[in-house]
PDB file of N, CA and C in Angstrom:
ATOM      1  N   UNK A   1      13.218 -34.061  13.849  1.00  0.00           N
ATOM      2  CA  UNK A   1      11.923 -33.437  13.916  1.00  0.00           C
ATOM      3  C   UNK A   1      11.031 -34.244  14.841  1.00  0.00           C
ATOM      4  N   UNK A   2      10.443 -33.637  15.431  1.00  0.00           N
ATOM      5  CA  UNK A   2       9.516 -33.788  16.858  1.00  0.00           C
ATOM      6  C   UNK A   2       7.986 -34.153  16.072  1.00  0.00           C
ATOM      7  N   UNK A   3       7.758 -35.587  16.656  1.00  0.00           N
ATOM      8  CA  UNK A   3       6.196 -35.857  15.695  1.00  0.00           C
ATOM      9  C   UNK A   3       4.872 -35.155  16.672  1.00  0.00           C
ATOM     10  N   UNK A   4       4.176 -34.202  16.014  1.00  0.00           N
ATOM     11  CA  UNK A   4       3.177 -33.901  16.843  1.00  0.00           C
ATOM     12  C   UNK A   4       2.062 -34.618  17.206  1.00  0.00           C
ATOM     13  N   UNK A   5       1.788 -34.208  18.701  1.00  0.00           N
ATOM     14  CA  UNK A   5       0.295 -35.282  19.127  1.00  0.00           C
ATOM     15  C   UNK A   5      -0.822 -35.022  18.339  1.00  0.00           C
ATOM     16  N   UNK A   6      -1.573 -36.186  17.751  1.00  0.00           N
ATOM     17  CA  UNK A   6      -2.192 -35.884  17.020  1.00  0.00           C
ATOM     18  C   UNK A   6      -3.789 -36.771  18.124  1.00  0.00           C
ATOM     19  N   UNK A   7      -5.108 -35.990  17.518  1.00  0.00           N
ATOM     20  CA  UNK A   7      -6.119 -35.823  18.065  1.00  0.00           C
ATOM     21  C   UNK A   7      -7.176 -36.322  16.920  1.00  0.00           C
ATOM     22  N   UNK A   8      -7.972 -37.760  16.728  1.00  0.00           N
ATOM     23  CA  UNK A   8      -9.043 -38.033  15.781  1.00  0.00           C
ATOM     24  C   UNK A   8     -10.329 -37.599  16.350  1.00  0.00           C
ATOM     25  N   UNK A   9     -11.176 -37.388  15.958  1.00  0.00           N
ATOM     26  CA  UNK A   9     -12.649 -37.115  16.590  1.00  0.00           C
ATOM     27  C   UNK A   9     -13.131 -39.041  16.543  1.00  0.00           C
ATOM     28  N   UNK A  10     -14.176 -39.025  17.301  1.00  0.00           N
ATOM     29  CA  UNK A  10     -14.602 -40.342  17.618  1.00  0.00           C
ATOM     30  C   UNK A  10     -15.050 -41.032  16.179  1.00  0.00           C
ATOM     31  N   UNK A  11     -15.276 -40.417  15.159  1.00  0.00           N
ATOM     32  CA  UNK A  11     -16.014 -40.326  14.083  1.00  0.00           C
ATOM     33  C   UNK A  11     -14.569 -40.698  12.892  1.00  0.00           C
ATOM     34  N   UNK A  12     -13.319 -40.576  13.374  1.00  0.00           N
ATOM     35  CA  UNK A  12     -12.668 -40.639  12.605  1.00  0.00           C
ATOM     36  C   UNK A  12     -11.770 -39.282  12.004  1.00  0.00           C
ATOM     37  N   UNK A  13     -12.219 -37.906  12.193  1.00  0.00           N
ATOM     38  CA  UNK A  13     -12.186 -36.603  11.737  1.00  0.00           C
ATOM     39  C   UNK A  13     -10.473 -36.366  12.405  1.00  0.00           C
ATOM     40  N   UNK A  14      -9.617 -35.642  11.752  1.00  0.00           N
ATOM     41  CA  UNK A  14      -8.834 -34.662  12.155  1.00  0.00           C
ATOM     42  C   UNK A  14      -8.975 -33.275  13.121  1.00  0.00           C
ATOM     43  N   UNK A  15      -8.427 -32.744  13.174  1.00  0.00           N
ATOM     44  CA  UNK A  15      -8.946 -32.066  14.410  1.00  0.00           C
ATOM     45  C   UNK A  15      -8.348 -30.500  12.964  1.00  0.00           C
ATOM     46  N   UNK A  16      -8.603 -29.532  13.158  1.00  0.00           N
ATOM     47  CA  UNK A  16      -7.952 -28.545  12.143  1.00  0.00           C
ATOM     48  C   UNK A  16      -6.745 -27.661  12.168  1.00  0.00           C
ATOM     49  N   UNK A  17      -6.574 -28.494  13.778  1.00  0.00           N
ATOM     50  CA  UNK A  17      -5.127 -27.733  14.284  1.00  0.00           C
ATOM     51  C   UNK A  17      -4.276 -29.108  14.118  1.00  0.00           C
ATOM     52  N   UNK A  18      -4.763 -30.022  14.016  1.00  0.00           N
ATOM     53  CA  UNK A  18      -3.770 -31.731  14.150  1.00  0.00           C
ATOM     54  C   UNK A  18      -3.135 -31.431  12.164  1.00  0.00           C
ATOM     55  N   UNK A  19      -3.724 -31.034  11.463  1.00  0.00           N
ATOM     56  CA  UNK A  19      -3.920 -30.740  10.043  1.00  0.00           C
ATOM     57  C   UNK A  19      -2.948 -29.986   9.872  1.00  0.00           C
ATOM     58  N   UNK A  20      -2.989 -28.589  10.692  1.00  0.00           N
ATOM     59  CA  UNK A  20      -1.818 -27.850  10.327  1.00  0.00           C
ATOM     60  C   UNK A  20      -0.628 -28.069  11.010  1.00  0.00           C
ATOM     61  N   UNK A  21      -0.310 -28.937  11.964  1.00  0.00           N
ATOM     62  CA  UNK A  21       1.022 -29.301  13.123  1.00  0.00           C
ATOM     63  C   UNK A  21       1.282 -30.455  12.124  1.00  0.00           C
ATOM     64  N   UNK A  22       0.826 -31.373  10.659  1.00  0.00           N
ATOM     65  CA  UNK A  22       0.758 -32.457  10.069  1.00  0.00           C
ATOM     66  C   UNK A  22       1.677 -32.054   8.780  1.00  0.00           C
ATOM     67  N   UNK A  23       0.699 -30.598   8.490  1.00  0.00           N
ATOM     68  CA  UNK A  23       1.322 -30.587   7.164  1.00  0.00           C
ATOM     69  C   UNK A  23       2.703 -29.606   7.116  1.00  0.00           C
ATOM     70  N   UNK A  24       3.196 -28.908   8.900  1.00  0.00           N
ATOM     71  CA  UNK A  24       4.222 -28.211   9.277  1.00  0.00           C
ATOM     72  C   UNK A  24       4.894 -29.492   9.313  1.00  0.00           C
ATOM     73  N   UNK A  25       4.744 -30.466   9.801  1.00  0.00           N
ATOM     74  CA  UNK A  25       5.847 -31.525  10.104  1.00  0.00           C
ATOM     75  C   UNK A  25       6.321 -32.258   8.834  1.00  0.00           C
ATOM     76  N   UNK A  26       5.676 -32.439   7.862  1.00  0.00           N
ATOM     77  CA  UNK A  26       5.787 -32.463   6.185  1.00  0.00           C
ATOM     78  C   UNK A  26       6.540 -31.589   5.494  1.00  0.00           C
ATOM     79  N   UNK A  27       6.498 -30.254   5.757  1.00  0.00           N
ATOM     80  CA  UNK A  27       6.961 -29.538   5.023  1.00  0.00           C
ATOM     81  C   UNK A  27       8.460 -29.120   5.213  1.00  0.00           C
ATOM     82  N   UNK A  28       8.376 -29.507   6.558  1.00  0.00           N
ATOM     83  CA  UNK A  28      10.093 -29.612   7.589  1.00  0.00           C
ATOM     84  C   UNK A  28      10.817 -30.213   7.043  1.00  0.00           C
ATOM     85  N   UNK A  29       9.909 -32.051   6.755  1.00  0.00           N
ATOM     86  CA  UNK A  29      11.019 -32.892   6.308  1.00  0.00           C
ATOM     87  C   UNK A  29      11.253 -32.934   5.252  1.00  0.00           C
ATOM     88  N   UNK A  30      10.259 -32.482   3.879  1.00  0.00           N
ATOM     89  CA  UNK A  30      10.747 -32.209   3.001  1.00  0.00           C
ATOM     90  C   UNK A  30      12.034 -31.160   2.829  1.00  0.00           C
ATOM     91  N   UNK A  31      12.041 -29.710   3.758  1.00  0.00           N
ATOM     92  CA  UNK A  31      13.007 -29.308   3.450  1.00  0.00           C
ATOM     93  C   UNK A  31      14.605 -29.939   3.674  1.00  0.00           C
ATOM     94  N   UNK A  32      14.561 -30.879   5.165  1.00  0.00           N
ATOM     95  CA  UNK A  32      15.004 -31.870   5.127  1.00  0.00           C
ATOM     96  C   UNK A  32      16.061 -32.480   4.331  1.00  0.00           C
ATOM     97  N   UNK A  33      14.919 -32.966   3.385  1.00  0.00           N
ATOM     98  CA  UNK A  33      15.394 -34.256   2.439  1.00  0.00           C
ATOM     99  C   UNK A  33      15.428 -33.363   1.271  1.00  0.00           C
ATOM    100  N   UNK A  34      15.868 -32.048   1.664  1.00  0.00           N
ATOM    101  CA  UNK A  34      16.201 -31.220   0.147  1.00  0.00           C
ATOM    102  C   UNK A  34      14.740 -31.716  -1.541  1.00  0.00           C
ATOM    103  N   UNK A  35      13.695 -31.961  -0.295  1.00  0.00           N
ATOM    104  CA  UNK A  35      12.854 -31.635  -1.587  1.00  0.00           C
ATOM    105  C   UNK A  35      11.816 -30.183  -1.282  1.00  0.00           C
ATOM    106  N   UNK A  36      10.740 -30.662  -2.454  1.00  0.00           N
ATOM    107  CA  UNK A  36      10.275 -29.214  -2.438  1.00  0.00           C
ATOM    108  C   UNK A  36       8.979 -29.306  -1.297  1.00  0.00           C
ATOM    109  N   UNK A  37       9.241 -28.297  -0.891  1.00  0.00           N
ATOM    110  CA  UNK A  37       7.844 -28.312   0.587  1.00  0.00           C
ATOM    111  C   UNK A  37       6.916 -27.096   0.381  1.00  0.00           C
ATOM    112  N   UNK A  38       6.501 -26.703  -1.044  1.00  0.00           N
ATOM    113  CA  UNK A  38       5.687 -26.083  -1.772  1.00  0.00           C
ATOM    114  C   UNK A  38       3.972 -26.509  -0.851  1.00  0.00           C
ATOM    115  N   UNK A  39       3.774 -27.498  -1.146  1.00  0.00           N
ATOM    116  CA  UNK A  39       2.507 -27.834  -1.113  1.00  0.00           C
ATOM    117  C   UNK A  39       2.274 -27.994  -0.056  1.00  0.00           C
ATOM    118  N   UNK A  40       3.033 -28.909   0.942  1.00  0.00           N
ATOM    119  CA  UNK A  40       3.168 -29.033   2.562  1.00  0.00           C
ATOM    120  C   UNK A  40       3.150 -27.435   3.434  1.00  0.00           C
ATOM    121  N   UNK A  41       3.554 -26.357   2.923  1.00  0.00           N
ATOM    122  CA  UNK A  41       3.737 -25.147   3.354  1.00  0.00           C
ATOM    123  C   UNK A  41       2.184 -24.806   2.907  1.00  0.00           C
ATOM    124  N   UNK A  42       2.044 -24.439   1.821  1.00  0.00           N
ATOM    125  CA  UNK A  42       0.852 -23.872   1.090  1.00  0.00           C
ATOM    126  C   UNK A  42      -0.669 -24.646   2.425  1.00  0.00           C
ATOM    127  N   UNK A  43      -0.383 -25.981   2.631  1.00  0.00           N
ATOM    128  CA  UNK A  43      -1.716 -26.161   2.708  1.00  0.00           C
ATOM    129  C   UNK A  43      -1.296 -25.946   4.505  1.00  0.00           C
ATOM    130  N   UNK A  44      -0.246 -25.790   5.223  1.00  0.00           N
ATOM    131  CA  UNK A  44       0.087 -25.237   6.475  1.00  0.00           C
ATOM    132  C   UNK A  44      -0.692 -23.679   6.594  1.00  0.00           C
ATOM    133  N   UNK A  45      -0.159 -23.046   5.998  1.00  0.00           N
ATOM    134  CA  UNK A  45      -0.671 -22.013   5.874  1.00  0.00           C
ATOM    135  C   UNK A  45      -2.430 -21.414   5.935  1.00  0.00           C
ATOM    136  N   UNK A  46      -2.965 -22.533   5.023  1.00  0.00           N
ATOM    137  CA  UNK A  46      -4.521 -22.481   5.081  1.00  0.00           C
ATOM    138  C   UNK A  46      -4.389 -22.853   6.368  1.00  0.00           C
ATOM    139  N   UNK A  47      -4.186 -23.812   7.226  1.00  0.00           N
ATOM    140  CA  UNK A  47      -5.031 -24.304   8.391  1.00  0.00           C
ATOM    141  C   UNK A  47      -4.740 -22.992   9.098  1.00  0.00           C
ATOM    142  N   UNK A  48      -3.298 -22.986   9.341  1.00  0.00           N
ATOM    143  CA  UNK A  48      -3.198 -21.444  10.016  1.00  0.00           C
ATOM    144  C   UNK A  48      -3.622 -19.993   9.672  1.00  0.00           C
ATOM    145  N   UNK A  49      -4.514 -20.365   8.896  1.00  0.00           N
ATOM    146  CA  UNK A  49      -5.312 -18.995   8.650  1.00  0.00           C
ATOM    147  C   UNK A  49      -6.392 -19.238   9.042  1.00  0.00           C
ATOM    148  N   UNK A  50      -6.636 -20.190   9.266  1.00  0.00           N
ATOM    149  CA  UNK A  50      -8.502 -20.887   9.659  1.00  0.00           C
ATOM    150  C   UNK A  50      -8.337 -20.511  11.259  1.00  0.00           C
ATOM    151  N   UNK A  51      -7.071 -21.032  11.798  1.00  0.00           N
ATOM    152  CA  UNK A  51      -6.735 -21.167  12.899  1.00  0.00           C
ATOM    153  C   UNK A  51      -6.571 -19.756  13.746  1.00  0.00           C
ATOM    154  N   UNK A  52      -6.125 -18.976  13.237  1.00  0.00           N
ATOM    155  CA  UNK A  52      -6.050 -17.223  13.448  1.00  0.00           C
ATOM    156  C   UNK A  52      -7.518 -16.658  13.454  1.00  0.00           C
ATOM    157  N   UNK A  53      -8.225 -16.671  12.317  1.00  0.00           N
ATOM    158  CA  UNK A  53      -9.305 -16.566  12.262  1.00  0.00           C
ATOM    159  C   UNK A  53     -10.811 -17.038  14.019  1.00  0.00           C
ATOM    160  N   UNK A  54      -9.512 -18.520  14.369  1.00  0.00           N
ATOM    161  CA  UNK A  54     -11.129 -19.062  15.268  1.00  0.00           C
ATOM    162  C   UNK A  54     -11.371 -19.679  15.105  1.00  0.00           C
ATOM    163  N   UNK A  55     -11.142 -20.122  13.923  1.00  0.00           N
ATOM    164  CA  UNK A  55     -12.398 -21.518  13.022  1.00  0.00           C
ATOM    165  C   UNK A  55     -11.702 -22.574  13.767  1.00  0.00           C
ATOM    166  N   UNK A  56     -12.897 -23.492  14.434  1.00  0.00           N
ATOM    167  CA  UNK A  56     -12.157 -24.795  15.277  1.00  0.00           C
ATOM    168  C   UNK A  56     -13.008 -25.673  14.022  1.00  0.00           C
ATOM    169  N   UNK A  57     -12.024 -26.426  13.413  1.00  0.00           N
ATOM    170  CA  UNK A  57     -12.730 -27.730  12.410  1.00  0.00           C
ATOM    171  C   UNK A  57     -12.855 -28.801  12.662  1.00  0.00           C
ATOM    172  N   UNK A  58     -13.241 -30.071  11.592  1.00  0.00           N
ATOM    173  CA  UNK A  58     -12.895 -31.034  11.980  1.00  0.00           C
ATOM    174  C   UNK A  58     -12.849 -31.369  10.676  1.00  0.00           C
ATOM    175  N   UNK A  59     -11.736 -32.042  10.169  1.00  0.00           N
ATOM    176  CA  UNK A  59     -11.505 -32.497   8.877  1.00  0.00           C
ATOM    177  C   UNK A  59     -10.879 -33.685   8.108  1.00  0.00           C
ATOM    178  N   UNK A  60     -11.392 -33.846   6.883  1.00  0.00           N
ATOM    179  CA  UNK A  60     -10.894 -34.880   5.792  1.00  0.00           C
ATOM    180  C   UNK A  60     -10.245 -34.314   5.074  1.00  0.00           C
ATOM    181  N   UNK A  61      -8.947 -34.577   4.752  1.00  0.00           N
ATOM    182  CA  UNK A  61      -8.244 -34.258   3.926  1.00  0.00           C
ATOM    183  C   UNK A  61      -7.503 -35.243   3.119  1.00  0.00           C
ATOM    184  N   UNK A  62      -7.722 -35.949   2.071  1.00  0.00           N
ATOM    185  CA  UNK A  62      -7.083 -36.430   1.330  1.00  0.00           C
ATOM    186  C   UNK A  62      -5.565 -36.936   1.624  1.00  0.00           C
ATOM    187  N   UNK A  63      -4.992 -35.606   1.112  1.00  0.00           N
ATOM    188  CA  UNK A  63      -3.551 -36.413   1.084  1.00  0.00           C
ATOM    189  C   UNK A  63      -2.635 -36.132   1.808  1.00  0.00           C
ATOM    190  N   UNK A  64      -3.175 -35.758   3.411  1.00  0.00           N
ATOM    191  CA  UNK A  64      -2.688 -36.049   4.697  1.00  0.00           C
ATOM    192  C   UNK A  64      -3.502 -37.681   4.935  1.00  0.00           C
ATOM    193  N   UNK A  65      -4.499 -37.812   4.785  1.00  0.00           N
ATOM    194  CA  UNK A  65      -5.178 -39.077   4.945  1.00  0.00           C
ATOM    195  C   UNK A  65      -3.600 -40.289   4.165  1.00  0.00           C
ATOM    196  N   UNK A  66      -3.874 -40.254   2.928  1.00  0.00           N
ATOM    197  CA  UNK A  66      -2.351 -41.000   2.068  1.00  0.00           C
ATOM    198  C   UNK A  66      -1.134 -40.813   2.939  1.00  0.00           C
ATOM    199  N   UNK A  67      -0.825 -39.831   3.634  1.00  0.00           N
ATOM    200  CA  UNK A  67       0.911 -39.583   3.838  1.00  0.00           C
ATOM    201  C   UNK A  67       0.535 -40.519   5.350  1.00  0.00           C
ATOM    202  N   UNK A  68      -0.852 -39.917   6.051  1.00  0.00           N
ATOM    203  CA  UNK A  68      -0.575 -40.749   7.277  1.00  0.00           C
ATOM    204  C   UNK A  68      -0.336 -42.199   7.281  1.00  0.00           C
ATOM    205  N   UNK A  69      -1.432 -43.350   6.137  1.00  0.00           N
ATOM    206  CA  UNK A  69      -1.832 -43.801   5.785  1.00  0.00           C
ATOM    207  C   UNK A  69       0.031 -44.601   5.571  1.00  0.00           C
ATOM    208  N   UNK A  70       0.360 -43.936   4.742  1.00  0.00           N
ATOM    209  CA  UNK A  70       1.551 -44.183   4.346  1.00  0.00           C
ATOM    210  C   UNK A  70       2.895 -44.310   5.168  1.00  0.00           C
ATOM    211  N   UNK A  71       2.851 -43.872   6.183  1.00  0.00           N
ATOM    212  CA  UNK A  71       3.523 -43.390   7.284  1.00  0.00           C
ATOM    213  C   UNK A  71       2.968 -43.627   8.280  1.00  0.00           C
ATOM    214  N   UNK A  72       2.221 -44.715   8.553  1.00  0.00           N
ATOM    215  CA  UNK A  72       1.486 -45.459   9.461  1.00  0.00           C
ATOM    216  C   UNK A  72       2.642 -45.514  10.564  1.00  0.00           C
ATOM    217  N   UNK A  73       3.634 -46.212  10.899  1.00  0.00           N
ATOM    218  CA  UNK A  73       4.649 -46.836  10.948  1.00  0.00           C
ATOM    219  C   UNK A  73       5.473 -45.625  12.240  1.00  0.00           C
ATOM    220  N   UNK A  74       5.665 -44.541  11.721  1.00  0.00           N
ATOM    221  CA  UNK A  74       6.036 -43.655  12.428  1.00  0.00           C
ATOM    222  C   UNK A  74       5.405 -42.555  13.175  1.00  0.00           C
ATOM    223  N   UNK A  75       3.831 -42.545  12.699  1.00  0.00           N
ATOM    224  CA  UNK A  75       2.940 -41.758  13.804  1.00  0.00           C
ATOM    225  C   UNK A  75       2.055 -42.991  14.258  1.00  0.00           C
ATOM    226  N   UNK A  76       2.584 -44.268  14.558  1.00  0.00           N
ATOM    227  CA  UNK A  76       2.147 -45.163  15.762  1.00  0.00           C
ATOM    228  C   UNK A  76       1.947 -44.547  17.043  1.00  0.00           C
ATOM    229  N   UNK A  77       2.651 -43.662  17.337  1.00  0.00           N
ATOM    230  CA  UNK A  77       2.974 -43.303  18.922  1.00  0.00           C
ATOM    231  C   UNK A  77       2.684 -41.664  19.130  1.00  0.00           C
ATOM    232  N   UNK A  78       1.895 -41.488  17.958  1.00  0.00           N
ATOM    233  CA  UNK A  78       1.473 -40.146  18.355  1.00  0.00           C
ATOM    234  C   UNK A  78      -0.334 -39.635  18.275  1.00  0.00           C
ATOM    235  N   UNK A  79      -0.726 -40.765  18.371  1.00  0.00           N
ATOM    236  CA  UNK A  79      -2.196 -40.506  18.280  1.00  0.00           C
ATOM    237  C   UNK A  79      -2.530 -40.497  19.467  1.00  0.00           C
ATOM    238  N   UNK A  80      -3.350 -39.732  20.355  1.00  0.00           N
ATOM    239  CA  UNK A  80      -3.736 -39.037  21.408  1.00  0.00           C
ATOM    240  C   UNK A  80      -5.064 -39.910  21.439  1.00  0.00           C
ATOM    241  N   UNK A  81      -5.848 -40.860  22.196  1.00  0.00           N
ATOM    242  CA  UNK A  81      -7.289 -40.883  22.033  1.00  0.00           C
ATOM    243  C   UNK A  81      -7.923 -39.824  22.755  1.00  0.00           C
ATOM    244  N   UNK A  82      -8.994 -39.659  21.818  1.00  0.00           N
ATOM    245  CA  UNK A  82     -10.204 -38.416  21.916  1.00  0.00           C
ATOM    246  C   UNK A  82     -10.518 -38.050  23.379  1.00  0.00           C
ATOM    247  N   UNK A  83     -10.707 -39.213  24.158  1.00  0.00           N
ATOM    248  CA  UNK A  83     -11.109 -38.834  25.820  1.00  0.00           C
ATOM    249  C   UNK A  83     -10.028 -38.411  26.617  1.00  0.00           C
ATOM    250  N   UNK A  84      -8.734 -38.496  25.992  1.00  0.00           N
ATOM    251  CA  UNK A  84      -7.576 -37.889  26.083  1.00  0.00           C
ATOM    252  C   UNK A  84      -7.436 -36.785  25.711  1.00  0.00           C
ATOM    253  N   UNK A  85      -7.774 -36.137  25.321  1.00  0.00           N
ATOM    254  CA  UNK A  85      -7.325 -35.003  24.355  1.00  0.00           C
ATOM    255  C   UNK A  85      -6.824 -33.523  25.410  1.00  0.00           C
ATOM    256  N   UNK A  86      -7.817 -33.791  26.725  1.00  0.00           N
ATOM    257  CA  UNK A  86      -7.564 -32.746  27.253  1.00  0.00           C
ATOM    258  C   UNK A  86      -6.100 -32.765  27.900  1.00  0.00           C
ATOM    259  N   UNK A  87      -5.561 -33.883  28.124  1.00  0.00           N
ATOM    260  CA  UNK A  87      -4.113 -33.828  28.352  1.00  0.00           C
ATOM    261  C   UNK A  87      -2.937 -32.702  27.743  1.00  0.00           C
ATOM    262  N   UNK A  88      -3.564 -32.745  26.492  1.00  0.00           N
ATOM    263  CA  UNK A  88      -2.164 -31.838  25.400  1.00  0.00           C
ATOM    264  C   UNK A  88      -2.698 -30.470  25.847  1.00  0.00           C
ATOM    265  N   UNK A  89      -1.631 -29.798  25.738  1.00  0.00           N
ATOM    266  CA  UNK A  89      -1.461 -28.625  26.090  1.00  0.00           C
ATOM    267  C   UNK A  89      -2.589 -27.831  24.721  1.00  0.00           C
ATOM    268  N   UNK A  90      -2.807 -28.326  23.666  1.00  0.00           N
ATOM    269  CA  UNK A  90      -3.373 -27.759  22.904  1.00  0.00           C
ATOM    270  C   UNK A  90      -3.834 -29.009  21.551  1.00  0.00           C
ATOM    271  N   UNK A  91      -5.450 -29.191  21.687  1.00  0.00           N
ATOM    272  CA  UNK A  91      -5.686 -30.128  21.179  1.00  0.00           C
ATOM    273  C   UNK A  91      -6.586 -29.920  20.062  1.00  0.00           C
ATOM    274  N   UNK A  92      -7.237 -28.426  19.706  1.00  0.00           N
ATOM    275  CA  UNK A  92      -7.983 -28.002  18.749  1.00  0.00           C
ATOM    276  C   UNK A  92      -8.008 -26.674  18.387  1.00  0.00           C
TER     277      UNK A  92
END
């Protein structure tokens, strides 16, 4: 599984599309590792409905905050800085 570029606001914030490419890449590896990707799907789904909708966010989320937090280690090399952002093909 392919780690997506991820995008902070200067402030610290998630971006609401970095949220849902976070909790798709979660829910992958859970299926993965033959566990359950219930919740990782479920909260994919919200962003991509925000995201269909238009809604450009910027967000805190808990326990993507913990998994990143936790998983420091392996999204070393995927944080995009902010004055960067326009590089990715799609950054919000």
């Amino acid at each position: 599984m392919k780690l997506p570029k991820i995008v902070r606001t200067p402030d610290g914030w998630l971006t609401g599309y970095a949220c849902m490419k976070i909790c798709l890449f979660y829910a992958e590896e859970a299926e993965w590792n033959d566990a359950d990707p219930t919740y990782w799907r479920e909260q994919y789904e919200k962003f991509k409905r925000t995201d269909e909708l238009g809604i450009k966010s910027w967000v805190s989320h808990p326990q993507i905050e913990a998994k990143l937090k936790e998983d420091a280690e392996i999204w070393k090399n995927s944080w995009t800085l902010w004055e960067q952002r326009h590089s990715l093909l799609r950054w919000q």
